[in-house]
C-alpha atoms as a PDB file:
ATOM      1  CA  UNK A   1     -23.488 -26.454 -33.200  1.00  0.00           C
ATOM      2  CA  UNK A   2     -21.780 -23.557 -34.747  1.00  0.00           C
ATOM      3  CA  UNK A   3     -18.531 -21.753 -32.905  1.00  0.00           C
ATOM      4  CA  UNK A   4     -17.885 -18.176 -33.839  1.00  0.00           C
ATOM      5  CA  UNK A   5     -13.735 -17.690 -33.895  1.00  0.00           C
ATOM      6  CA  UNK A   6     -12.495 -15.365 -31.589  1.00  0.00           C
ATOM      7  CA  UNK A   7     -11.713 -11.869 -32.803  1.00  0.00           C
ATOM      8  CA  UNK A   8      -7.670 -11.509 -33.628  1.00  0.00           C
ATOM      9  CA  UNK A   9      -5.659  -9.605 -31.031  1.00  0.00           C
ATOM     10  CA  UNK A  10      -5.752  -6.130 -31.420  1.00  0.00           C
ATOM     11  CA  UNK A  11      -2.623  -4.199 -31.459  1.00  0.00           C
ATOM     12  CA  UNK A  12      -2.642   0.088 -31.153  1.00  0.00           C
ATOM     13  CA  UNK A  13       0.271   2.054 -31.439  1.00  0.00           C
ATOM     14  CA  UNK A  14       0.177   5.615 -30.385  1.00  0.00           C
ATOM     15  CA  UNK A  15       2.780   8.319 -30.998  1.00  0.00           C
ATOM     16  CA  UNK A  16       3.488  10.653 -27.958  1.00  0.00           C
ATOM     17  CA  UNK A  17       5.835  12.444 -30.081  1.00  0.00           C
ATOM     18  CA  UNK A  18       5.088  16.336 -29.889  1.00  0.00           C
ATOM     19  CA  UNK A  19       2.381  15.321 -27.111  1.00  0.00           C
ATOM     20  CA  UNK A  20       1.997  18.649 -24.943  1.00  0.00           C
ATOM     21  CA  UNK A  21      -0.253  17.700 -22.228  1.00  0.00           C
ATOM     22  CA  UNK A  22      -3.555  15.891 -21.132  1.00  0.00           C
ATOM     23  CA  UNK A  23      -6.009  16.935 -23.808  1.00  0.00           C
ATOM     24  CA  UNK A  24      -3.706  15.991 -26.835  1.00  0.00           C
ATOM     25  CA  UNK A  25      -2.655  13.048 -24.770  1.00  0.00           C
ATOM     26  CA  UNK A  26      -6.606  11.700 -24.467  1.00  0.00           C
ATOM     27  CA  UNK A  27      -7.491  12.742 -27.964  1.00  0.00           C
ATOM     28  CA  UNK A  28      -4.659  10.751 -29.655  1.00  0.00           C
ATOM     29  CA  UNK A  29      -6.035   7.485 -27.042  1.00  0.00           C
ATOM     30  CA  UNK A  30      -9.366   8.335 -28.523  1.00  0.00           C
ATOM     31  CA  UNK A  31      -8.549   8.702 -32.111  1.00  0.00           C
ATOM     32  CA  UNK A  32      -6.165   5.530 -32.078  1.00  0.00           C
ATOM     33  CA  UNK A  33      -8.601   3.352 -30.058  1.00  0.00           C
ATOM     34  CA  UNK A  34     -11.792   4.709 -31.627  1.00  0.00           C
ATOM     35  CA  UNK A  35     -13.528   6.210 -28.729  1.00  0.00           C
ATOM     36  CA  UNK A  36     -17.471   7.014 -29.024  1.00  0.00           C
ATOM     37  CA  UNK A  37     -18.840  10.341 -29.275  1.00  0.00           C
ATOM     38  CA  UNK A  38     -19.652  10.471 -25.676  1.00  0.00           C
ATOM     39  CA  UNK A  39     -15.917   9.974 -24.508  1.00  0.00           C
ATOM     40  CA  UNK A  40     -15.877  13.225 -21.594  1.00  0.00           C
ATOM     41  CA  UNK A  41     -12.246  13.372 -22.234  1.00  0.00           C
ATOM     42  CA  UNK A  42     -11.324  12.996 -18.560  1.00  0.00           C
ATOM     43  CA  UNK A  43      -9.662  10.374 -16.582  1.00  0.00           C
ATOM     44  CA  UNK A  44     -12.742   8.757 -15.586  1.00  0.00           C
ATOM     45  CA  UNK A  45     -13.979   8.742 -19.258  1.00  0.00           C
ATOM     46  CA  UNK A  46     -11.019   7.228 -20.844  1.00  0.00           C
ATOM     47  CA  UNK A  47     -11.023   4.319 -17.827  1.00  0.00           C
ATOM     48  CA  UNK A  48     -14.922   3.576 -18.782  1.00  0.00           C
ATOM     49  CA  UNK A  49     -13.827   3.414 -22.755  1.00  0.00           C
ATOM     50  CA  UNK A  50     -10.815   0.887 -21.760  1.00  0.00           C
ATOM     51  CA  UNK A  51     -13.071  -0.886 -19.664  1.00  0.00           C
ATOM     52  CA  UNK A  52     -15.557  -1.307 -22.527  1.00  0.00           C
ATOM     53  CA  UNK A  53     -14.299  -1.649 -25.966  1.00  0.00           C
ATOM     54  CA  UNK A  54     -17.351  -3.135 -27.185  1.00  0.00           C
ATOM     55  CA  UNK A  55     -16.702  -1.360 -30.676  1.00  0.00           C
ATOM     56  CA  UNK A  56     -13.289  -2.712 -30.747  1.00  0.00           C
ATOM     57  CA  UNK A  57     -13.765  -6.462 -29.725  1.00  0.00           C
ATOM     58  CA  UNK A  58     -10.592  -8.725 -29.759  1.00  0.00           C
ATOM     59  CA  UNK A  59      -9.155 -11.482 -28.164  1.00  0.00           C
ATOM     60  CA  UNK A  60      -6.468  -9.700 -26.604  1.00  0.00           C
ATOM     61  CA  UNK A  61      -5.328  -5.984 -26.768  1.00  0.00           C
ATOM     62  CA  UNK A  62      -1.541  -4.314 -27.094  1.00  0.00           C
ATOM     63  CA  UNK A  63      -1.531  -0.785 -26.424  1.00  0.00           C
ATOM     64  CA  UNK A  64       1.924   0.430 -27.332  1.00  0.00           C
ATOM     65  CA  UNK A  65       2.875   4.479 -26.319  1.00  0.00           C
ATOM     66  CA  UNK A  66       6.134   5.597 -28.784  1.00  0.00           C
ATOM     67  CA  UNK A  67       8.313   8.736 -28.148  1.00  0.00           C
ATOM     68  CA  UNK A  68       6.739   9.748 -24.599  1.00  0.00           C
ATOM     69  CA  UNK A  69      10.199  12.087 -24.132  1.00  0.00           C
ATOM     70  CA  UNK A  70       8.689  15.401 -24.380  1.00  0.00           C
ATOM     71  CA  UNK A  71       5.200  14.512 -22.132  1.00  0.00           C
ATOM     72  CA  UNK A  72       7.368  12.630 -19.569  1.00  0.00           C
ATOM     73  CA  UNK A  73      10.160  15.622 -19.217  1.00  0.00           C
ATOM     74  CA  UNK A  74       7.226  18.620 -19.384  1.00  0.00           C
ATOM     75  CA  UNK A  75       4.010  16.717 -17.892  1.00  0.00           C
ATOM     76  CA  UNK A  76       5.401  13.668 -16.135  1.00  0.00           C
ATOM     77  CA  UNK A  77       2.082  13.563 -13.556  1.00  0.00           C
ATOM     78  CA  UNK A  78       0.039  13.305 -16.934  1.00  0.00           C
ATOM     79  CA  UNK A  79       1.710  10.489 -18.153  1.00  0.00           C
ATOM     80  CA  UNK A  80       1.906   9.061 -14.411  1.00  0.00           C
ATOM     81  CA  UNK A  81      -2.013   9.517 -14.490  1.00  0.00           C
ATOM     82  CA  UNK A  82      -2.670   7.909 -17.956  1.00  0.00           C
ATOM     83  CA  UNK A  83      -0.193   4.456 -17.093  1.00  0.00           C
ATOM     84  CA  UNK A  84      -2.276   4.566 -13.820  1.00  0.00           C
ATOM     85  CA  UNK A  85      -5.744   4.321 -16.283  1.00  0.00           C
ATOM     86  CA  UNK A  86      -4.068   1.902 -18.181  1.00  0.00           C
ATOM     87  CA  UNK A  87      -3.288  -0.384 -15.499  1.00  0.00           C
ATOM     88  CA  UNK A  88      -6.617  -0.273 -14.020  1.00  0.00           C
ATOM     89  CA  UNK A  89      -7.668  -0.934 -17.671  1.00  0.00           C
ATOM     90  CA  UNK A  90      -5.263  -4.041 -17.593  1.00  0.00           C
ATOM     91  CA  UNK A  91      -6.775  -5.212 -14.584  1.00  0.00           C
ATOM     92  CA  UNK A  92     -10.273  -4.891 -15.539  1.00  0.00           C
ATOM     93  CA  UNK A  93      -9.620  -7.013 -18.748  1.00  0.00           C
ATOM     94  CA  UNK A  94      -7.760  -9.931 -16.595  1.00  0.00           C
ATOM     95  CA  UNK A  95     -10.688 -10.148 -14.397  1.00  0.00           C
ATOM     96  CA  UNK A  96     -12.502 -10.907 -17.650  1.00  0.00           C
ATOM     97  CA  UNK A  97      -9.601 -13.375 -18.826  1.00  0.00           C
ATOM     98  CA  UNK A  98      -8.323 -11.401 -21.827  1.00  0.00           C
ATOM     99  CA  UNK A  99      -4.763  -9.910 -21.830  1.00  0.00           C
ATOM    100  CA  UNK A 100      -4.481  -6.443 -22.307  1.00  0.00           C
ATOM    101  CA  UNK A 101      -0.855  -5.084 -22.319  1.00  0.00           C
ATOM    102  CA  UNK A 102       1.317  -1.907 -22.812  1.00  0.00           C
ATOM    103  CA  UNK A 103       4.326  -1.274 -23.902  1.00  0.00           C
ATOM    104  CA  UNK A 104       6.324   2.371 -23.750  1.00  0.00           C
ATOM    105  CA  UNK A 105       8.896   1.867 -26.981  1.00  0.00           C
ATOM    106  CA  UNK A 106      11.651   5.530 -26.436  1.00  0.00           C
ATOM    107  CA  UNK A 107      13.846   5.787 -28.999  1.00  0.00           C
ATOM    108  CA  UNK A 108      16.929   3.958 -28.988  1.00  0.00           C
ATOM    109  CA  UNK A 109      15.429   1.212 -26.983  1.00  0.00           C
ATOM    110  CA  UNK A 110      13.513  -1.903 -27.290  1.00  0.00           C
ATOM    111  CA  UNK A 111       9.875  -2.175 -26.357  1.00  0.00           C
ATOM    112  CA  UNK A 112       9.159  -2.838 -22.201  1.00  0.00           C
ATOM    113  CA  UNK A 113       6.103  -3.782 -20.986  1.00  0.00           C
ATOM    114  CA  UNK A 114       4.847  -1.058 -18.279  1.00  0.00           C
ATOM    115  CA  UNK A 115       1.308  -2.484 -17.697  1.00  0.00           C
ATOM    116  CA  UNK A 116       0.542  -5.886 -18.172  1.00  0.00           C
ATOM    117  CA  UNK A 117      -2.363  -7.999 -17.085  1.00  0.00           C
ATOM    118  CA  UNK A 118      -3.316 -11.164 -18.207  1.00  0.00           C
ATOM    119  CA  UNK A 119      -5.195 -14.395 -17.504  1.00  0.00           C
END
């Protein structure tokens, strides 16, 4: 009997620096994570591409946000709205028994885990 190895973890850093509202926000989650043509580049959209991955399979996924200043002080319920998604994302994925986790790194500090969901 043969065993396939599990895919590595997968670990996605996206920079929020200069990020001016919803639209850049989901097209930098779609261009880091890959997201298939049909991504509708709404809430709902990004939540069924976080929930499915299928194009991105790993073992376990780290989704870490950098420099989310600027979104946070002009477009805080956007930010609010994505760490909502995320969390959902997070857990969807512990459900399924994979860890999928996200960090917000500002500058000056360490990373923190915001979302977090695990088996």
């Amino acid at each position: 009997m043969t065993t396939t190895p599990l895919d590595p973890a997968l670990e996605v850093h996206i920079d929020l620096s200069a990020c001016t509202g919803k639209h850049d926000l989901l097209d930098r989650f779609a261009a880091a994570l890959r997201f298939p043509s049909w991504f509708g580049h709404n809430w709902d959209a990004m939540h069924d591409c976080l929930t499915d991955l299928s194009w991105l399979p790993a073992s376990a996924y780290r989704v870490v946000l950098s420099h989310p200043a600027l979104l946070r002080q002009n477009e805080p319920e956007t930010l609010a709205s994505a760490l909502q998604v995320l969390a959902g994302a997070a857990a969807f994925w512990a459900d399924e028994g994979i860890a999928f986790t996200v960090s917000i790194i500002d500058e000056g500090t360490e990373p923190g885990a915001d979302v977090e969901a695990s088996s």
